[in-house]
Protein backbone atom coordinates (compact mmCIF):
# COMPACT_ATOMS: atom_id res chain seq x y z
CA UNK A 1 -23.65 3.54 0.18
CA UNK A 2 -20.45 2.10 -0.81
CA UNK A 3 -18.07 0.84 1.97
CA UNK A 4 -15.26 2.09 3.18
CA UNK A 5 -11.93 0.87 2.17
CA UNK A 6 -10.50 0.13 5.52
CA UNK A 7 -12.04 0.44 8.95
CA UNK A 8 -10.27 -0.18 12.11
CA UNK A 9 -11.98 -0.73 15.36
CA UNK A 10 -10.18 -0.66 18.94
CA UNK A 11 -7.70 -2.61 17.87
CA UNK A 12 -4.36 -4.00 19.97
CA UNK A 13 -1.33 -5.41 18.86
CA UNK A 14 1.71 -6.41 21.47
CA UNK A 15 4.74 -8.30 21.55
CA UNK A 16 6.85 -9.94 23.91
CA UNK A 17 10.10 -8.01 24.74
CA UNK A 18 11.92 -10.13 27.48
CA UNK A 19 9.96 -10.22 30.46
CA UNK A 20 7.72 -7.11 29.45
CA UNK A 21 5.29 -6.56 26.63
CA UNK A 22 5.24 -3.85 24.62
CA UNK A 23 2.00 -2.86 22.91
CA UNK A 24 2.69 -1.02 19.45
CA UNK A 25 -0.85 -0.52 19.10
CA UNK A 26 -3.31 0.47 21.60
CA UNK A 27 -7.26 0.25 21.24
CA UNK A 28 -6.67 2.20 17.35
CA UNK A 29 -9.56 3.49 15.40
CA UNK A 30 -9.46 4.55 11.59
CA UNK A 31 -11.22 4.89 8.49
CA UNK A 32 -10.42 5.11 5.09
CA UNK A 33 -13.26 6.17 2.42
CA UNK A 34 -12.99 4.74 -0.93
CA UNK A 35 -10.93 7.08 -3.23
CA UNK A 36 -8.93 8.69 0.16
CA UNK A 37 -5.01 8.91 0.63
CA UNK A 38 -3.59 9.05 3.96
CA UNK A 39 -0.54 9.48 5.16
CA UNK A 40 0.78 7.40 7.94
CA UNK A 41 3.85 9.10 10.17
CA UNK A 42 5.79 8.36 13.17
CA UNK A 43 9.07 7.52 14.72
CA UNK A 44 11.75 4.65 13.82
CA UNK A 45 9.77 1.99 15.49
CA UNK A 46 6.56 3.50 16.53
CA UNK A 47 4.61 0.17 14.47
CA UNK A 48 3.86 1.37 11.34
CA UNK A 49 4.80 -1.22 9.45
CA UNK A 50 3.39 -3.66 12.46
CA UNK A 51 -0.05 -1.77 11.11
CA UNK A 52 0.11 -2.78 7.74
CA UNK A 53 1.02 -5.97 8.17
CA UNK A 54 -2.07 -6.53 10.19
CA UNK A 55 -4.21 -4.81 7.54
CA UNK A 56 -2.70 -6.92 5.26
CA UNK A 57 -3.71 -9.91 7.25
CA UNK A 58 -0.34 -10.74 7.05
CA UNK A 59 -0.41 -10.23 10.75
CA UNK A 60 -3.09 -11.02 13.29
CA UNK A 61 -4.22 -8.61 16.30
CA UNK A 62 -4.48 -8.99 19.55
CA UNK A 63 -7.78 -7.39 19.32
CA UNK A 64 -10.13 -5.66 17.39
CA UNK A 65 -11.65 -6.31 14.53
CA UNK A 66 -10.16 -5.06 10.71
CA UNK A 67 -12.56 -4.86 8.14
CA UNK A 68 -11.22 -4.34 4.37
CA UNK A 69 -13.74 -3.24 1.62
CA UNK A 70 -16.94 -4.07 4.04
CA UNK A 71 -15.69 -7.45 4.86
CA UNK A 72 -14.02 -8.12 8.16
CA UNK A 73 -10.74 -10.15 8.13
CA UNK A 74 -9.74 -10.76 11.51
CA UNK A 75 -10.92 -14.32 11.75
CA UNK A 76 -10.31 -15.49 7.91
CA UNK A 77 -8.09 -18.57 7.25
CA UNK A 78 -4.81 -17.99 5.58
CA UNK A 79 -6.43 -19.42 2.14
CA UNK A 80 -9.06 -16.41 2.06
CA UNK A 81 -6.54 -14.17 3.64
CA UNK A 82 -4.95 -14.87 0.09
CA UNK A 83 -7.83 -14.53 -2.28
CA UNK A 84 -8.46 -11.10 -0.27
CA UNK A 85 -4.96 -9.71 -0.91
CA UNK A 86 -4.73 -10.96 -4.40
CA UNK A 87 -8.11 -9.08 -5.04
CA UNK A 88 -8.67 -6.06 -3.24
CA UNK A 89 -5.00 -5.06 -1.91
CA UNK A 90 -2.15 -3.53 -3.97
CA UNK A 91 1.53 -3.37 -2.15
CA UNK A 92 4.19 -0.82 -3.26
CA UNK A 93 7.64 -1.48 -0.92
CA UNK A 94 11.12 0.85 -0.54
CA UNK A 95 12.94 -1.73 -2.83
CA UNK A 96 10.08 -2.20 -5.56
CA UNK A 97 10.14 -6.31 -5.41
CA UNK A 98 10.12 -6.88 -9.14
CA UNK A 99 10.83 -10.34 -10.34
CA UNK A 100 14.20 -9.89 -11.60
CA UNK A 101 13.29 -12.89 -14.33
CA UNK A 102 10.05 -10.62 -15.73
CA UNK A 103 10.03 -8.22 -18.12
CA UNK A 104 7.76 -4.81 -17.36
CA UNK A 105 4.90 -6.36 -18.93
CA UNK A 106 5.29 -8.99 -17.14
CA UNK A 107 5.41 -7.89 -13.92
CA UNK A 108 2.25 -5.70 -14.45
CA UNK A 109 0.25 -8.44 -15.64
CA UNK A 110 0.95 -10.92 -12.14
CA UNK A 111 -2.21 -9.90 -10.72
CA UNK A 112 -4.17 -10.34 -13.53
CA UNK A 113 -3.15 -13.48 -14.11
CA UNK A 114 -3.02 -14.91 -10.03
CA UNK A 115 -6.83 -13.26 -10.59
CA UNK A 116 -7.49 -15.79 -13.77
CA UNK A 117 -8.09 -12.54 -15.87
CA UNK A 118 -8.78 -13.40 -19.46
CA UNK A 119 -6.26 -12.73 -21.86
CA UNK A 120 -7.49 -9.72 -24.09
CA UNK A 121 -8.61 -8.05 -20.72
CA UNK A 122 -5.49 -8.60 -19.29
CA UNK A 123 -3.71 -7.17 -22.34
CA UNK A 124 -5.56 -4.48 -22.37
CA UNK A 125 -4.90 -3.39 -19.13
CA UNK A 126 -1.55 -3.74 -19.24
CA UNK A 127 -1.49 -1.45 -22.34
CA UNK A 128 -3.19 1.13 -20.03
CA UNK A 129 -1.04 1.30 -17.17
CA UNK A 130 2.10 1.21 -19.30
CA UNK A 131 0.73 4.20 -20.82
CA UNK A 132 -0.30 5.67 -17.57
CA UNK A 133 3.01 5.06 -16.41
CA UNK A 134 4.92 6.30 -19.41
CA UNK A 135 6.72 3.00 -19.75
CA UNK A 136 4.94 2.06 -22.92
CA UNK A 137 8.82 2.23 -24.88
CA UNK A 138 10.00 -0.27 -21.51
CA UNK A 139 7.13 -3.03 -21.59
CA UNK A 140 9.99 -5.46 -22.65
CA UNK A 141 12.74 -4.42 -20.56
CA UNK A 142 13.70 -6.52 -17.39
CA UNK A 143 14.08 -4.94 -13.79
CA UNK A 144 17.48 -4.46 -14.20
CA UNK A 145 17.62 -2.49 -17.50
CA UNK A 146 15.40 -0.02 -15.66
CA UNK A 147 16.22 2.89 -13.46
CA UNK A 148 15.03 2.88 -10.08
CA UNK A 149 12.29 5.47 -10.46
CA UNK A 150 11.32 3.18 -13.60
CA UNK A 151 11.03 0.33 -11.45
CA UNK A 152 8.92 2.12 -8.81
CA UNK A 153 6.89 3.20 -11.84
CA UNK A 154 6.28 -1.04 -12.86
CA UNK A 155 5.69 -1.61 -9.06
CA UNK A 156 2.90 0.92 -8.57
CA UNK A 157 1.36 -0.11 -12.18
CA UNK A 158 1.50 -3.59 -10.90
CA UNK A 159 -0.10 -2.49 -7.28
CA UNK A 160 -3.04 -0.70 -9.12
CA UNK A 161 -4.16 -2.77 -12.37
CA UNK A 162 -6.32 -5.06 -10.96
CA UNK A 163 -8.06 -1.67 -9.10
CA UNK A 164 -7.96 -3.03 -5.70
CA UNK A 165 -10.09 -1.34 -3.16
CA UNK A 166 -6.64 -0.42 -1.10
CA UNK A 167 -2.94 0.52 -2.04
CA UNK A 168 -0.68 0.04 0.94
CA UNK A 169 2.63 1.85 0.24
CA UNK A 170 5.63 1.16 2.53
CA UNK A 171 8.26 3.89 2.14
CA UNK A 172 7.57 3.74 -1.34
CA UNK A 173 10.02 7.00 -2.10
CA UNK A 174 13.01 5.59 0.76
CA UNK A 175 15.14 4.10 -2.01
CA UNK A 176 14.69 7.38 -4.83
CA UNK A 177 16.28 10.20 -5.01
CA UNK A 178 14.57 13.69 -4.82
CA UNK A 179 13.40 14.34 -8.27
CA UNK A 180 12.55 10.59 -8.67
CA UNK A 181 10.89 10.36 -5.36
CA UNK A 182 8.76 13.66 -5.75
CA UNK A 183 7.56 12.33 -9.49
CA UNK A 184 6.88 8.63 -8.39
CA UNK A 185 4.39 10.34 -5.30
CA UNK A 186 2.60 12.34 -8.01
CA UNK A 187 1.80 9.63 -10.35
CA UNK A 188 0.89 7.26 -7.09
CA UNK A 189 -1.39 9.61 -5.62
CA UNK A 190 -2.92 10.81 -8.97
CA UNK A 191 -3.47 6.89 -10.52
CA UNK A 192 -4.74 5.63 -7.17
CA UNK A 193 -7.38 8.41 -7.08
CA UNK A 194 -8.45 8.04 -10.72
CA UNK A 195 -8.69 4.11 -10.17
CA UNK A 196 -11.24 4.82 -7.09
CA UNK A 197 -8.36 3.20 -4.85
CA UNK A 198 -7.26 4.22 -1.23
CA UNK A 199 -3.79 4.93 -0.26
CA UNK A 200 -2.32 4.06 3.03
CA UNK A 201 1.34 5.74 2.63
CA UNK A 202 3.76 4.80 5.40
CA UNK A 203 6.25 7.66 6.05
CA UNK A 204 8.73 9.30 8.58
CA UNK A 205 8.62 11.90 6.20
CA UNK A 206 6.67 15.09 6.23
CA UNK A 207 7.44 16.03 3.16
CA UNK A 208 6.30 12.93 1.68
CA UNK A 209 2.90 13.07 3.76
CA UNK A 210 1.79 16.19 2.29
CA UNK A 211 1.08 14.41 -0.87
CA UNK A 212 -2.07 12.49 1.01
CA UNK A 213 -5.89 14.28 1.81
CA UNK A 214 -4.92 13.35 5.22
CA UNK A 215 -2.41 12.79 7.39
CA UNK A 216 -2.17 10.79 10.82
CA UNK A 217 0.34 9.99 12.99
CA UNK A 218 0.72 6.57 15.06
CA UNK A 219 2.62 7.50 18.55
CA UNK A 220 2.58 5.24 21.76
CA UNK A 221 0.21 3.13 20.19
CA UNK A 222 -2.33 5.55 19.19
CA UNK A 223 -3.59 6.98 15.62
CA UNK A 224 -4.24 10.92 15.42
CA UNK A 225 -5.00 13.30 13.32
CA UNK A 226 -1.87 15.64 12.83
CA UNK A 227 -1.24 19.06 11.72
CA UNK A 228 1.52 20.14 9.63
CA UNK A 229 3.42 20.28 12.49
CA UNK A 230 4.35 16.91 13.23
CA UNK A 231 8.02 15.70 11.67
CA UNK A 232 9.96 12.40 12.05
């Protein structure tokens, strides 16, 4: 059977707050199943974005063990921390993190080429997610000839084209307006699930939740499933 995308187990994350600690995450348990979106809500400060990071191995718990595509990261080095991020994670942020300097194309084909993709492959692809995208008329334009919908649209064709096993998405609709915002969560949700990757979305929004199969909330360290009740 294939493995899940993410699985959490009892894990703990604090931090020093003057003479106190304050634990953000407290003995949390999740999985995500290979082709699953879930939505991630809670509060201004609650440690969502604490939760990524650690997912990301960009951050290191307390304890607990996170395991990413069936292999467990919470003792890796920082070099295979990197080779695991380049292959199997895709990142979508609130300000899209182009490289001002890159055209569309460009920025698409980073992974592939950090990955040591060959070059027809990696032209190929490219092709594809422009397409999927509906950039193919913007491959050559640069970051800043691009509106900021377009730009999410580059950022979530770069997150996806090497097919990693997990797309973490960090307020990915905070810097959009409505119409932009609703359109970029359609074509996120909708690529992800056609590319057989999982989506961890980070919101305070409910509105913006509602686009995942699933929806949890992190509160006083703890993950939960939530209703359609819960807003932030």
């Amino acid at each position: 059977m294939p493995q899940p995308a993410v699985t959490l187990t009892n894990l703990s994350r604090s931090y020093r707050e003057g003479y106190r600690d304050h634990r953000v995450l407290d003995h949390a348990e999740l999985r995500i199943e290979r082709g699953e979106s879930v939505a991630l809500l809670g509060r201004s400060g609650s440690g969502k974005s604490t939760l990524l990071n650690l997912i990301a191995g960009i951050d290191r718990p307390d304890k607990g063990e996170i395991r990413i595509d069936g292999e467990s990261i919470t003792r890796l080095e920082e070099p295979a921390l990197t080779l695991l991020r380049r292959r199997r994670i895709g990142f979508v942020y609130q300000f899209f993190n182009l490289i001002p300097t890159l055209t569309t194309r460009e920025n698409i084909a980073l992974p592939l080429e950090l990955n040591h993709c060959a070059k027809a492959m990696m032209t190929d692809k490219v092709q594809q997610m422009l397409e999927a995208v509906d950039l193919s008329r913007r491959g050559d334009a640069y970051p800043e000839q691009l509106s900021g919908g377009e730009q999410q649209r580059v950022a979530i064709a770069r997150a996806l084209v090497h097919r990693p096993a997990l797309l973490l998405a960090d307020e990915p609709t905070g810097n959009l307006d409505q119409a932009a915002g609703k359109n970029v969560l359609g074509l996120m949700t909708t690529l992800a699930r056609e590319e057989q990757s999982s989506l961890l979305l980070v919101t305070h929004s409910l509105a913006v939740a509602r686009y995942a199969d699933r929806i949890l909330t992190l509160e006083e360290g703890r993950l939960s499933e939530s209703g359609m009740e819960a807003a932030w």
